[in-house]
Every structure is written in C-alpha cells, then in structure tokens.
Protein backbone atom coordinates (compact mmCIF):
# COMPACT_ATOMS: atom_id res chain seq x y z
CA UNK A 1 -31.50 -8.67 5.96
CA UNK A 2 -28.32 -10.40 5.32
CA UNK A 3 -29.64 -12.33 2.40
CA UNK A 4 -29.71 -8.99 0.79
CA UNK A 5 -26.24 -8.01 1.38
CA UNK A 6 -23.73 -9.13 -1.23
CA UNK A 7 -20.87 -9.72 0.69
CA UNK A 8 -22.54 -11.80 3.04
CA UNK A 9 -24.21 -14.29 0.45
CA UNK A 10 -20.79 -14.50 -1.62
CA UNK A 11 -17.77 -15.08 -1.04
CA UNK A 12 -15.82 -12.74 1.39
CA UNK A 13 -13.11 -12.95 -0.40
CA UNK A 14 -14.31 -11.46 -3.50
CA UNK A 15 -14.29 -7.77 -1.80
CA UNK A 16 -10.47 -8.12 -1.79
CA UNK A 17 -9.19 -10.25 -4.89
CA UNK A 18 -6.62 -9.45 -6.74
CA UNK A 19 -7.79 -9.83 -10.20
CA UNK A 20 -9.40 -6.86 -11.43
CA UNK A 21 -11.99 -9.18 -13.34
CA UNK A 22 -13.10 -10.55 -9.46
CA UNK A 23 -12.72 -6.79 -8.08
CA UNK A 24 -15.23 -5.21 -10.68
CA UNK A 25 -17.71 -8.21 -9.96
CA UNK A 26 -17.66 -7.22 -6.44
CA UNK A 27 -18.24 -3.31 -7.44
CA UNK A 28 -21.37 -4.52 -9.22
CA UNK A 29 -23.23 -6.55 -6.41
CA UNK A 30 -22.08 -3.60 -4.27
CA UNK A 31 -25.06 -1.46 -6.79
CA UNK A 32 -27.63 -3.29 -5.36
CA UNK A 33 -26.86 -3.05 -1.81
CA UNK A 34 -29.65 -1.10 0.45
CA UNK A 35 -26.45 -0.50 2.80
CA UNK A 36 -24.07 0.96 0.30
CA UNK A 37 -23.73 4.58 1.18
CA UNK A 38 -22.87 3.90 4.75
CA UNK A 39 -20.50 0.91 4.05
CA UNK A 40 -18.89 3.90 1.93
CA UNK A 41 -19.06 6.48 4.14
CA UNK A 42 -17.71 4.52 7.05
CA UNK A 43 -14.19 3.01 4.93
CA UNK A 44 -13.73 6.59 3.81
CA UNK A 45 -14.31 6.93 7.58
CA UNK A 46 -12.18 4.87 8.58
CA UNK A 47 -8.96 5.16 5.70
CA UNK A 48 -9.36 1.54 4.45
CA UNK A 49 -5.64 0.71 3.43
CA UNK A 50 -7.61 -1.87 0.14
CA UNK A 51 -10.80 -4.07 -0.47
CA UNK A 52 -14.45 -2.84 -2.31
CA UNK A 53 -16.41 -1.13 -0.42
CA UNK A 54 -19.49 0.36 -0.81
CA UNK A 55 -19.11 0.27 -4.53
CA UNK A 56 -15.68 1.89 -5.12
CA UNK A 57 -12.02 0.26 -4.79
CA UNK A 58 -9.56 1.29 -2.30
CA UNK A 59 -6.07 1.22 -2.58
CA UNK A 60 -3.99 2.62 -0.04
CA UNK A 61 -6.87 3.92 1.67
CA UNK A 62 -7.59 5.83 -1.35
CA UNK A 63 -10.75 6.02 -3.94
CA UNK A 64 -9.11 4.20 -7.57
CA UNK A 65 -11.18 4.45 -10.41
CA UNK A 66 -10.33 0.35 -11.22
CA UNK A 67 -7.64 -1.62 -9.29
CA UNK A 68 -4.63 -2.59 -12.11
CA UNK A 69 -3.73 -5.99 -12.32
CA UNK A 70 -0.59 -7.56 -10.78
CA UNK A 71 2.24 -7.39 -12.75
CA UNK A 72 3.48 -5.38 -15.66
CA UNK A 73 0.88 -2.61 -16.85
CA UNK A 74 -0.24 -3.29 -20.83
CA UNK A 75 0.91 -1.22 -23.35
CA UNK A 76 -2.55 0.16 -23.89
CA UNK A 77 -2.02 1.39 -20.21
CA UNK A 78 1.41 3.03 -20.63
CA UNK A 79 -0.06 4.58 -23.60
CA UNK A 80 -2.65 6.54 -22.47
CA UNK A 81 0.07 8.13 -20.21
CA UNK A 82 2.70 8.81 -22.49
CA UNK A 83 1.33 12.15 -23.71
CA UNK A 84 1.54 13.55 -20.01
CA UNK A 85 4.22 15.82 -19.19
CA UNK A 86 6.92 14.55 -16.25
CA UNK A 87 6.72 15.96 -12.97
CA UNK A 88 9.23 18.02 -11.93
C-alpha cells in the first residue's frame, strides 16, 4: 500500500516546501492518492497550522487556494486586489 501513497515514495519534505512551484507538485500527486479524502478530512480535523494535505494547502490551519511565495507579492498579485474596496 505505501508504494501507492505519494508522500511516502517522495520526498517528505515536498508536502511542506516553501516554493509554491514544489507546493503545487505535491497538490498533484495528492490527485492520485486512494487515501486522499481522509488525509483531508482528518488535517481539517485536526486544524493543521501548514503543509499539503489531502490535495489542498494549509496555511494557518486554513484551506488557501495556492500558497504565495516568500517575499514581496508581484505586481500582477497586488493588482488583482487593487479594485477592492478597504475594510473599514
């Protein structure tokens, strides 16, 4: 069984990189997993502060639709928020 699961035939440390290139790699062996829905179900569970699992990125034990780079966001970033009203 374990030479079906991803993150036991790569590289543990792929499930928690910090480049978003290595963190969407991870999200795609996750598709292929026969144990994804409960490796899902049990970080939602269990508030997972970060890391892929089951599929989906956590960051601060929440759901993110991509994890953002270190660093400075791009402009292409800070542009697709700049038509958002402030928060009051």
């Amino acid at each position: 069984m374990d030479s079906l699961l991803p993150c036991r035939t790569n590289d543990p440390e792929l499930w928690f990189a910090e480049h978003s290139t290595e963190v969407e790699r991870a999200k795609t062996l996750c598709h292929e997993c026969p144990l994804r829905d409960g490796c899902l179900a049990g970080a939602l569970e269990r508030r997972e502060p970060w890391g892929v699992w089951g599929g989906e990125v956590f960051v601060d034990g929440a759901v993110v639709a991509r994890k953002r780079g270190r660093g400075r966001p791009r402009k292409s970033e800070t542009a697709a928020g700049a038509g958002a009203p402030a928060a009051a």
